[in-house]
Protein backbone atom coordinates (compact mmCIF):
# COMPACT_ATOMS: atom_id res chain seq x y z
CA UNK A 1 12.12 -9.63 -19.15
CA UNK A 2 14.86 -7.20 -18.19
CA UNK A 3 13.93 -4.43 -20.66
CA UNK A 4 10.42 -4.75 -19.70
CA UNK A 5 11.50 -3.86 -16.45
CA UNK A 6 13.62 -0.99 -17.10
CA UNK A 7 10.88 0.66 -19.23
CA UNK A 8 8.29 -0.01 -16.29
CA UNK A 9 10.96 2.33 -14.15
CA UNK A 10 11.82 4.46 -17.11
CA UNK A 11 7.47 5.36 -17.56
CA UNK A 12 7.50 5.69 -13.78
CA UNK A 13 10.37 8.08 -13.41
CA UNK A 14 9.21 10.12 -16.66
CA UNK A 15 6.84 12.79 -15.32
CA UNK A 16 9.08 13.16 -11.86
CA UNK A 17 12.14 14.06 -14.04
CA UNK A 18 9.92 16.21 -16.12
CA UNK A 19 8.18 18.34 -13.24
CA UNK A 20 11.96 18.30 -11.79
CA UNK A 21 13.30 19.99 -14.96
CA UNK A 22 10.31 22.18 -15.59
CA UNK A 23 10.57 23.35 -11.31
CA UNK A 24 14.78 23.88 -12.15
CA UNK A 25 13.80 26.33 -15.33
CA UNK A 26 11.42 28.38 -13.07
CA UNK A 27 14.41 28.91 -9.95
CA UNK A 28 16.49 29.80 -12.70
CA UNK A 29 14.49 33.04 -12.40
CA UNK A 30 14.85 33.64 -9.49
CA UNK A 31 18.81 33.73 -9.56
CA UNK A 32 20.32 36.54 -9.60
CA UNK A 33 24.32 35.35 -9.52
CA UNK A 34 24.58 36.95 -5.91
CA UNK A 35 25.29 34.98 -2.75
CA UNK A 36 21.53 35.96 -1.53
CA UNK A 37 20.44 32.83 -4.24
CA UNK A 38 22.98 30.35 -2.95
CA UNK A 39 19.86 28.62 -1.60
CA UNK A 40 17.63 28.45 -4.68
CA UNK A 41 20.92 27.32 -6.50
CA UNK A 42 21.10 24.78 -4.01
CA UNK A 43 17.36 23.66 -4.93
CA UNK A 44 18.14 24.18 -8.99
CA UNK A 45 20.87 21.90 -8.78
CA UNK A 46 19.39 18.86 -6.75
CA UNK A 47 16.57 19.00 -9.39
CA UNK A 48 18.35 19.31 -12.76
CA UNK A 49 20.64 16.68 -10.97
CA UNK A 50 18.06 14.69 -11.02
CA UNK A 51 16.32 15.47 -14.24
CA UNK A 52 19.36 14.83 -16.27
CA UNK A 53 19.69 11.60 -15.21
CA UNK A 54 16.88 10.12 -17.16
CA UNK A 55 17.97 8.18 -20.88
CA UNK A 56 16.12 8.52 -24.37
CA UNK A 57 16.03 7.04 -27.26
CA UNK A 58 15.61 9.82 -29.70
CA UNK A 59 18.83 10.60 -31.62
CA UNK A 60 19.65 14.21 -31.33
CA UNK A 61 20.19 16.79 -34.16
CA UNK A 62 23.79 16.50 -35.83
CA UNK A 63 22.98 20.34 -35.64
CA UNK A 64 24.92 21.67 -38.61
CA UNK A 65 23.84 24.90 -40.33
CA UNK A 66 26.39 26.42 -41.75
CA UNK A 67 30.37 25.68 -41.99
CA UNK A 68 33.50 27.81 -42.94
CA UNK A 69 34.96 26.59 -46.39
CA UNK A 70 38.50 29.02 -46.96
CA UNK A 71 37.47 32.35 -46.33
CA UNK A 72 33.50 32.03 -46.98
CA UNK A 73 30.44 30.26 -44.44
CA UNK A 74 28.53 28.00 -46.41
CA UNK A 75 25.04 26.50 -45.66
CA UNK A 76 25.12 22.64 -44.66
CA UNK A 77 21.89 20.67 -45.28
CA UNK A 78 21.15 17.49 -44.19
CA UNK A 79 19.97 15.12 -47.13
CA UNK A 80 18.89 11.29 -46.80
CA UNK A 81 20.24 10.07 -50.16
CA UNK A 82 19.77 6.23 -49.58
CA UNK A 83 17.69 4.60 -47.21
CA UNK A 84 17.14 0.57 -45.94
CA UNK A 85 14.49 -0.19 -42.22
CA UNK A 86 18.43 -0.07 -40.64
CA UNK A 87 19.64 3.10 -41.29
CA UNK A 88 19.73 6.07 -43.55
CA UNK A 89 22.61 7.00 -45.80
CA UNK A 90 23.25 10.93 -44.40
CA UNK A 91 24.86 14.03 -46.68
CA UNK A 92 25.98 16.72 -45.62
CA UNK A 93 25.05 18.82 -48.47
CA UNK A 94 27.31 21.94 -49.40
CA UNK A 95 27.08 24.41 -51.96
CA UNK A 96 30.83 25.13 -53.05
CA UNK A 97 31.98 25.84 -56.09
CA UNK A 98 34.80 23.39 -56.17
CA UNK A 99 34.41 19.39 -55.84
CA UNK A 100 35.32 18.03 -52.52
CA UNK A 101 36.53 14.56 -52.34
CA UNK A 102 33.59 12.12 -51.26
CA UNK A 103 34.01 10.53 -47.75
CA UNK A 104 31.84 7.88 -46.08
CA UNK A 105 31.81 8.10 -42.43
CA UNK A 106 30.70 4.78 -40.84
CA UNK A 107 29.38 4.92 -37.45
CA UNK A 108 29.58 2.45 -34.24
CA UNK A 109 26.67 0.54 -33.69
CA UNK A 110 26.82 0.31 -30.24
CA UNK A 111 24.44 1.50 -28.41
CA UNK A 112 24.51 5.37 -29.16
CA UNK A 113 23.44 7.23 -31.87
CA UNK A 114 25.77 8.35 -35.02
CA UNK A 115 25.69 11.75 -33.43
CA UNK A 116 27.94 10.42 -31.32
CA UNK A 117 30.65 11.97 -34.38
CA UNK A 118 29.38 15.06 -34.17
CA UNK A 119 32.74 16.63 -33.49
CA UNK A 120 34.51 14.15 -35.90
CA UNK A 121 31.82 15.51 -38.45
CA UNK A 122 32.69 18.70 -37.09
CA UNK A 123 36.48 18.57 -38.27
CA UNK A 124 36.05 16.95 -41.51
CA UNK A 125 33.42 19.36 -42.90
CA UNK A 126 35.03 22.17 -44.08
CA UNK A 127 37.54 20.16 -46.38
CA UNK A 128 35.50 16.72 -47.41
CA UNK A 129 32.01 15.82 -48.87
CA UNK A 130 30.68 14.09 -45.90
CA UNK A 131 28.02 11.55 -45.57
CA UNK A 132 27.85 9.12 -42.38
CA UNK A 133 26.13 6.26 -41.68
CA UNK A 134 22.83 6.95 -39.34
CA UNK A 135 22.03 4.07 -38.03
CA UNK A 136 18.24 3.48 -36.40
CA UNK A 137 17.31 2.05 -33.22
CA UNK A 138 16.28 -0.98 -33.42
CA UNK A 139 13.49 -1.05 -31.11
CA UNK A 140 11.71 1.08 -34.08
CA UNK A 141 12.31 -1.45 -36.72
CA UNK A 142 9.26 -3.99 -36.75
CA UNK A 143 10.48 -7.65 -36.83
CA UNK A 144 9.08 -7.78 -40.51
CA UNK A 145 11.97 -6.03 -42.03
CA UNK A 146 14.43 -9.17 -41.18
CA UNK A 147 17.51 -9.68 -39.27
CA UNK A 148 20.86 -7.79 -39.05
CA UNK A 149 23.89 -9.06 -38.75
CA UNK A 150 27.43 -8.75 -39.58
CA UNK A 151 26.50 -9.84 -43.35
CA UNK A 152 24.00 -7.09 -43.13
CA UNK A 153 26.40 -4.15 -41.90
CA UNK A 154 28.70 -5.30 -44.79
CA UNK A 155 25.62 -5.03 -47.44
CA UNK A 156 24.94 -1.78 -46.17
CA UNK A 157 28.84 -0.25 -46.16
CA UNK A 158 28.78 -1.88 -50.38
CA UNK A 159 25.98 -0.61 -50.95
CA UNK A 160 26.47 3.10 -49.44
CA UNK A 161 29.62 3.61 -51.04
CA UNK A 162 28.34 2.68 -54.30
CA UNK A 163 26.22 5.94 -54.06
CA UNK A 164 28.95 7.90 -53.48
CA UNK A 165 30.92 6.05 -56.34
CA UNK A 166 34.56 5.71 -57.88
CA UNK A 167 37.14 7.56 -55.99
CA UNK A 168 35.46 8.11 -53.02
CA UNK A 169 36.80 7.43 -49.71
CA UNK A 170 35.89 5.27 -46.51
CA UNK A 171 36.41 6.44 -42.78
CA UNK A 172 35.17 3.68 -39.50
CA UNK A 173 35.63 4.96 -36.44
CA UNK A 174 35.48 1.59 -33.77
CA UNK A 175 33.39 -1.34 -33.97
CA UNK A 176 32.84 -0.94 -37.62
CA UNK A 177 36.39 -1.27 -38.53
CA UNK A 178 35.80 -5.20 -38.94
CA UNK A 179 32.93 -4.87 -41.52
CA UNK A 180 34.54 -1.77 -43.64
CA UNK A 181 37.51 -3.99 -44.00
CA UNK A 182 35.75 -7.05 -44.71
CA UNK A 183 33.72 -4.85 -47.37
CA UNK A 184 36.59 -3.15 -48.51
CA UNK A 185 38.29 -6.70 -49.47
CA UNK A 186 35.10 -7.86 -51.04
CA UNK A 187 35.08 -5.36 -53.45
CA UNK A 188 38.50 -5.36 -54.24
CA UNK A 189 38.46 -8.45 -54.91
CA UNK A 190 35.46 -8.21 -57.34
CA UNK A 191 37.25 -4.93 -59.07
CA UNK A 192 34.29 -2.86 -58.17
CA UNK A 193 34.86 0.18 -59.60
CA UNK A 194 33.48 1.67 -56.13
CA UNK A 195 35.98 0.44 -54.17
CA UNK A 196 37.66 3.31 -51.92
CA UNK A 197 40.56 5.20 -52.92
CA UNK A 198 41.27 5.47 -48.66
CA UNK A 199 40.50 3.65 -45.53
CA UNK A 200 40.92 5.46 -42.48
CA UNK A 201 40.78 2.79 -39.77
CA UNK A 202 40.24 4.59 -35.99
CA UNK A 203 40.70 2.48 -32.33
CA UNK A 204 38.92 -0.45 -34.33
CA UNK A 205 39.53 -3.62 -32.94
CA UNK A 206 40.96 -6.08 -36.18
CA UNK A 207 42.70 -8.66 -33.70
CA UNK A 208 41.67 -8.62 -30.42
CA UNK A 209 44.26 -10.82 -29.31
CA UNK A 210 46.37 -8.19 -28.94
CA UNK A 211 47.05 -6.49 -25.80
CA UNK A 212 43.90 -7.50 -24.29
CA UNK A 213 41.31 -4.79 -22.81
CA UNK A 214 39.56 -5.41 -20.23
CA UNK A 215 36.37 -5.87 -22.47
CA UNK A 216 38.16 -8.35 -24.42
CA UNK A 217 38.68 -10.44 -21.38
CA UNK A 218 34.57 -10.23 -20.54
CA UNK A 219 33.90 -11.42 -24.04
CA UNK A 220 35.98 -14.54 -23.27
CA UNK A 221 34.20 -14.96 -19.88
CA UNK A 222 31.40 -17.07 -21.12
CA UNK A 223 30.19 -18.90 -24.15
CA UNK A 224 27.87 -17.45 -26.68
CA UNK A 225 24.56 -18.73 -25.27
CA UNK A 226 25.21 -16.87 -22.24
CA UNK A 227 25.29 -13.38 -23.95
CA UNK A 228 22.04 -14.31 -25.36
CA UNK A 229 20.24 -15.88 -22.06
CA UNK A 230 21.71 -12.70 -20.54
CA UNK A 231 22.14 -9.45 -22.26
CA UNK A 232 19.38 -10.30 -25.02
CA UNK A 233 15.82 -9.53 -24.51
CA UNK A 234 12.69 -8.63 -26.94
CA UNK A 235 11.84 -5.24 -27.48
CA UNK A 236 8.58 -3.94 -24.85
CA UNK A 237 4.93 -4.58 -26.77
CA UNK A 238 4.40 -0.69 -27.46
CA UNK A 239 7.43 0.25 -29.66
CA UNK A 240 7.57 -0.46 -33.43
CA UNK A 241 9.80 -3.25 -32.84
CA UNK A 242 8.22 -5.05 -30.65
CA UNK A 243 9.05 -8.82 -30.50
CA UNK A 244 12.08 -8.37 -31.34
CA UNK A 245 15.67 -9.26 -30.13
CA UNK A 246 17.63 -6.80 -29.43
CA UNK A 247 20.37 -5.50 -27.22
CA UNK A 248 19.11 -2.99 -25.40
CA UNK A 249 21.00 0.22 -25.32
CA UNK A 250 20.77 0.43 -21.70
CA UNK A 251 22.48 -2.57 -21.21
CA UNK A 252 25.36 -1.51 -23.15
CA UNK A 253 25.27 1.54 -21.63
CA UNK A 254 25.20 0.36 -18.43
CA UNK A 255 28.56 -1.18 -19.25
CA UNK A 256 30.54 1.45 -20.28
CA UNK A 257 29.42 3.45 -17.07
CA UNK A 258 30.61 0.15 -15.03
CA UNK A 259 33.81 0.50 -16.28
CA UNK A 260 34.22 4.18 -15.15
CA UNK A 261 31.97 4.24 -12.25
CA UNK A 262 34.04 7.26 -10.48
CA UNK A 263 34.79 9.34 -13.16
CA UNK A 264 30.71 9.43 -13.86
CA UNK A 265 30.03 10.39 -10.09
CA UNK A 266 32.64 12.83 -10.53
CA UNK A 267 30.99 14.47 -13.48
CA UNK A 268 27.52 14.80 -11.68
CA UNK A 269 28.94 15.95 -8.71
CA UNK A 270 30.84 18.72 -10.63
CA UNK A 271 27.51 19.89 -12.26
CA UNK A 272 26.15 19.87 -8.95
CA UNK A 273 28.42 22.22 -7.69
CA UNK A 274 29.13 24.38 -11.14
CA UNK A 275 25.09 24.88 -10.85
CA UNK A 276 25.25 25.97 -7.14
CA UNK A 277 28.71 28.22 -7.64
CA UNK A 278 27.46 29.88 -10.50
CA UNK A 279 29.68 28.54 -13.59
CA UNK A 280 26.79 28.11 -16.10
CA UNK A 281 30.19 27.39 -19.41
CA UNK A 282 31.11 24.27 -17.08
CA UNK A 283 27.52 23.22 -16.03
CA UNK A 284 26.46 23.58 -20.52
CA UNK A 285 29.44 21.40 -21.42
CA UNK A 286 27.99 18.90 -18.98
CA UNK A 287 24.58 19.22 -20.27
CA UNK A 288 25.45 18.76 -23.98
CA UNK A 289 27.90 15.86 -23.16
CA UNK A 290 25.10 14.28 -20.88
CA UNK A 291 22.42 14.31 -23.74
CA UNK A 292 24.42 12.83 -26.13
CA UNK A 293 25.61 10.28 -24.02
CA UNK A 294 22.35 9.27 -22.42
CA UNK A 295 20.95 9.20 -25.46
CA UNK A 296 20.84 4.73 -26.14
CA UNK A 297 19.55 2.72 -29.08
CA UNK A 298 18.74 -0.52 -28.99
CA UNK A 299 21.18 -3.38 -31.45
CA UNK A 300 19.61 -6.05 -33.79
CA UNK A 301 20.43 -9.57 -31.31
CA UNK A 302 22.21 -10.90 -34.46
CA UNK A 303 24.75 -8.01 -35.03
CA UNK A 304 25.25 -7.93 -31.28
CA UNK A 305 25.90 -11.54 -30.59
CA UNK A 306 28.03 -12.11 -34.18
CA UNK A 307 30.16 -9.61 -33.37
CA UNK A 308 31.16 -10.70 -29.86
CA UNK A 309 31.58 -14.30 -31.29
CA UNK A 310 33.68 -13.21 -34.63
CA UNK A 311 35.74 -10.49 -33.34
CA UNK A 312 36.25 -10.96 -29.63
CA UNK A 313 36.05 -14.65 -29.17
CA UNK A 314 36.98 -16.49 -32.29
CA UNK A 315 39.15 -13.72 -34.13
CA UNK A 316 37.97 -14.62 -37.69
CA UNK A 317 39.31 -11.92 -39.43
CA UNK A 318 42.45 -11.86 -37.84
CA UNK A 319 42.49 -15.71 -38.11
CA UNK A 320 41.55 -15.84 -41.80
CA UNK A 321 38.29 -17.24 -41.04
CA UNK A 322 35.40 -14.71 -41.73
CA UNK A 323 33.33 -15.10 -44.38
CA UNK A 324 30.66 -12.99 -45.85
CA UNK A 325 27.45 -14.66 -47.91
CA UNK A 326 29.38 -17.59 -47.93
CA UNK A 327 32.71 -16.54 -49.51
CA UNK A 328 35.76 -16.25 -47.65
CA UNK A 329 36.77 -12.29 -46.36
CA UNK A 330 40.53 -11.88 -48.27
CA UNK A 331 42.03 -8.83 -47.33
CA UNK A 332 45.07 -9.20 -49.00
CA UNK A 333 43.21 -8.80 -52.00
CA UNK A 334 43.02 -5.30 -51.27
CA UNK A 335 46.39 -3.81 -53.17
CA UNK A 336 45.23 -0.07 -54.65
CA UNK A 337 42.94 1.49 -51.46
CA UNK A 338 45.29 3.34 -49.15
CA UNK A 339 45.13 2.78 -45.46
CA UNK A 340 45.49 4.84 -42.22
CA UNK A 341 44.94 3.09 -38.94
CA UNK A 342 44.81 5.17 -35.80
CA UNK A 343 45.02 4.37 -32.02
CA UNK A 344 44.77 6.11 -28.48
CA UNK A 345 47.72 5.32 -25.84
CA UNK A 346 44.90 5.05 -23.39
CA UNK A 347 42.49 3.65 -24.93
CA UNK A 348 40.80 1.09 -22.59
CA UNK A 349 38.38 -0.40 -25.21
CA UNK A 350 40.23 -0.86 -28.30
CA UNK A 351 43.95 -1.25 -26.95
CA UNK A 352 47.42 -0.62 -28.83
CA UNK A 353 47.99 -3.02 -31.63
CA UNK A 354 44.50 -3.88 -32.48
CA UNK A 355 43.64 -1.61 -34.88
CA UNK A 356 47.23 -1.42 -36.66
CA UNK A 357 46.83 -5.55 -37.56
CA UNK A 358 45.14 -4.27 -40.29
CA UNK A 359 48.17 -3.60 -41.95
CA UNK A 360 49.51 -6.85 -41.75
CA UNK A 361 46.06 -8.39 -42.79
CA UNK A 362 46.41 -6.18 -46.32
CA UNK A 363 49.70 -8.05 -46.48
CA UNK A 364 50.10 -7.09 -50.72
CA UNK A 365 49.37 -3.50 -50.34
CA UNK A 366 52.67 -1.59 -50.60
CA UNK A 367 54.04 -0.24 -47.56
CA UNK A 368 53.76 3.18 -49.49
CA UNK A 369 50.27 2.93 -49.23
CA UNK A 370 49.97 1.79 -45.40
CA UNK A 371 50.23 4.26 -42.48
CA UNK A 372 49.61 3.91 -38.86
CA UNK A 373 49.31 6.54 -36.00
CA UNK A 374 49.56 6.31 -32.36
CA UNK A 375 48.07 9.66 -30.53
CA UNK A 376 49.84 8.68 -27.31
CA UNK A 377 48.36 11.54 -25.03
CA UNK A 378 44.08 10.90 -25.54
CA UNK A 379 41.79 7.57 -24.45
CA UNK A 380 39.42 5.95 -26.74
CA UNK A 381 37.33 9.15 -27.15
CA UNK A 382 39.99 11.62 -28.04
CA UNK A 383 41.03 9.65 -31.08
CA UNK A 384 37.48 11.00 -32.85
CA UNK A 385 36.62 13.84 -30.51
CA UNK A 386 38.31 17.06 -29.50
CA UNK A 387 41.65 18.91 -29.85
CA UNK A 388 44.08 16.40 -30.92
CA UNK A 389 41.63 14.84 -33.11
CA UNK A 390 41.13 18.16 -34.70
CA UNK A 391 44.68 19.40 -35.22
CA UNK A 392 46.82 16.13 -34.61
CA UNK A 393 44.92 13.47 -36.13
CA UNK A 394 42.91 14.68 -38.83
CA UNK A 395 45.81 16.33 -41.09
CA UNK A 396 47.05 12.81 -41.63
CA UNK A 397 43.53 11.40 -42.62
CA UNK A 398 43.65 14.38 -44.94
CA UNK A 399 46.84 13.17 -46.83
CA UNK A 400 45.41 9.91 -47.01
CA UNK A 401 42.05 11.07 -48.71
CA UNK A 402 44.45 13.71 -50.87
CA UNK A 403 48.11 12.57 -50.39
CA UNK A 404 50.16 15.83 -50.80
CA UNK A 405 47.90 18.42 -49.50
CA UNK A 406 48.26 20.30 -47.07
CA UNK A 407 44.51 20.23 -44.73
CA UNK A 408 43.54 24.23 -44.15
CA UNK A 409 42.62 24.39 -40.44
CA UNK A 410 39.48 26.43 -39.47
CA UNK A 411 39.17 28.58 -36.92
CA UNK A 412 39.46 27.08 -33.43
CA UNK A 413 37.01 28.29 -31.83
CA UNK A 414 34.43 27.07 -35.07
CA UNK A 415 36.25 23.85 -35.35
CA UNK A 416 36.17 22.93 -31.67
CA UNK A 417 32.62 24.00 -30.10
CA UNK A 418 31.78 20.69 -29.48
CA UNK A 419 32.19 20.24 -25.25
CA UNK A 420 34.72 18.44 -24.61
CA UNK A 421 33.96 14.70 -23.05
CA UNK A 422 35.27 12.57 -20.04
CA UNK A 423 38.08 11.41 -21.32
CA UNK A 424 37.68 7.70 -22.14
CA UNK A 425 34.37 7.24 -21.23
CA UNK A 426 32.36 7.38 -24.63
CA UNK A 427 31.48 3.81 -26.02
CA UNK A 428 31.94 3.58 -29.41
């Protein structure tokens, strides 16, 4: 009943934050930078404040044309190369004249859209055939195509990285960390020739016993049948989907802003008073942040409620209890794919220790082939996003895709034009 609600105020709001944007782009004209338009600043500001307040759920471009490889810019061109009602399997085609190593990135589904790792994307471009995992809103996906759940995100991680094929290589930022290892082991353990050479594990949360976040502690609040009472409702009558169960992305959404109330208000008040003192850099980065971040899709009820039972309550990975299609998740069987975990000091989703159990999980891969990282200095965000992803963290997930190299840095100011986020406020 909830999200039938929220879309009643969402269809009401519409045209008011429309006619507010389209009045804001017509005062834009009439500023001319001098202190004579102070006023009409004044006016611009109060209505793109309020126009940018308003969520979508259409995911935004990735936005890649071209990328530098060594010394030349290359064309990049998007290419759906294997497709299920859940998701699409993304390239990002390049024409160079040497072979890159293969790397599946698999994105968070959590209630924003892969472009979410735009700026991880970003970095790993130049050096690594990239494809990610673009995930679709489930309010789109008509309750015909079936469920999705944690056995379904593992299906689709197999099944993806068999297109890319032998010696390819396997990168989950958050969330998905549980179901890339849980794949991972599976094939292993089969001897699938697919199975990744790499694993790059990032502020995933493997045992969530550890050092206990705050979201942690909310997932051990109540029992199961409360999330679903609660937090699950059916998707509104005039969207593909409708009918069925979902998560809505606003209520995850609404969350994450919860948890960082001030540092929000503080954001929108800056851009209120970037727009009125002139500082149009500033009051863009806000812009591009905001329309990533208010950009929300829905999750299937089954991966939603699944994953707050198996990872946050009951631990079953960690515990040596998951099981997918029946057979028991062995991660130890996993002895020839190397593995990088990564953490944030600050993280205050995915805490210190969770993500590095995953070494102790793998307990007969050699301790050659295991590597952890702590990036003491960023919050959740920063692990993926931003400068010390780009020329702190990535060089290691370099020498565990190509262990020896050394990773050729593009130029800064290519590498990093993604705007830099609140710190610690992007769900993933």
């Amino acid at each position: 009943m909830y999200y039938q609600l929220y879309q009643n105020q969402a269809d009401f709001m519409a045209p008011i934050r429309a006619a507010a944007q389209g009045m804001g782009g017509v005062l834009r004209q009439f500023d001319n930078g001098g202190p004579e338009s102070f006023g009409v600043r004044q006016w611009r500001a109060s209505l793109e404040l309020l126009a940018s307040t308003g969520l979508t759920h259409k995911r935004p471009p990735f936005g890649f044309t071209t990328v530098q490889v060594g010394n030349a810019e290359v064309a990049v061109e998007e290419e759906v190369v294997a497709s299920t009602p859940f998701g699409n399997l993304l390239h990002f085609k390049k024409d160079v004249a040497v072979a890159q190593p293969k790397l599946l990135v698999v994105a968070p589904m959590s209630g924003h859209f892969a472009t979410l790792l735009r700026g991880t994307v970003q970095v790993l471009l130049p050096e690594n055939d990239v494809y990610i995992t673009d995930w679709a809103n489930a309010r789109d996906i008509a309750p015909a195509a079936g469920r999705f759940g944690m056995d379904e995100f593992i299906d689709h991680v197999i099944q993806f990285q068999h297109v890319l094929g032998p010696d390819s290589h396997v990168l989950a930022v958050c969330q998905p960390a549980i179901p890339v290892l849980a794949a991972v082991a599976v094939m292993a353990e089969d001897r699938d020739p697919a199975t990744p050479a790499s694993m790059t594990l990032m502020a995933g949360p493997i045992d969530t016993r550890i050092n206990p976040t705050e979201v942690n502690r909310l997932a051990m609040e109540h029992e199961i049948d409360w999330f679903e009472r609660n937090l699950v409702d059916a998707v509104p009558w005039r969207f593909a989907g409708a009918g069925r169960k979902v998560y809505p992305g606003i209520a995850q959404l609404s969350a994450f802003i919860s948890m960082n109330v001030e540092r929000h208000s503080r954001a929108f008040g800056d851009y209120y008073r970037n727009i009125v003192g002139g500082d149009s850099v500033r009051a863009e980065a806000h812009r591009k942040f905001y329309d990533e971040y208010l950009a929300v899709m829905d999750l299937p009820a089954e991966f939603y409620l699944e994953t707050v039972q198996q990872v946050f309550q009951d631990h079953d990975l960690a515990l040596g209890r998951m099981t997918y299609r029946g057979r028991p998740v062995r991660p130890e069987a996993i002895t020839g794919t190397r593995l990088l975990t990564v953490e944030a000091g600050r993280d205050d989703i995915c805490s210190v220790g969770q993500t590095e159990a995953a070494a102790t999980l793998c307990s007969n891969l050699p301790a050659a082939m295991k590597h952890h990282h702590l990036q003491a200095d960023v919050g959740h965000y920063g692990v993926f996003n931003g400068r010390r992803w780009a020329s702190e963290i990535y060089p290691l997930v370099r020498q565990v895709i190509v262990p020896g190299c050394e990773p050729a840095t593009p130029p800064a100011e290519k590498q990093l034009a993604v705007p830099k986020p609140v710190d610690g406020v992007a769900p993933a």
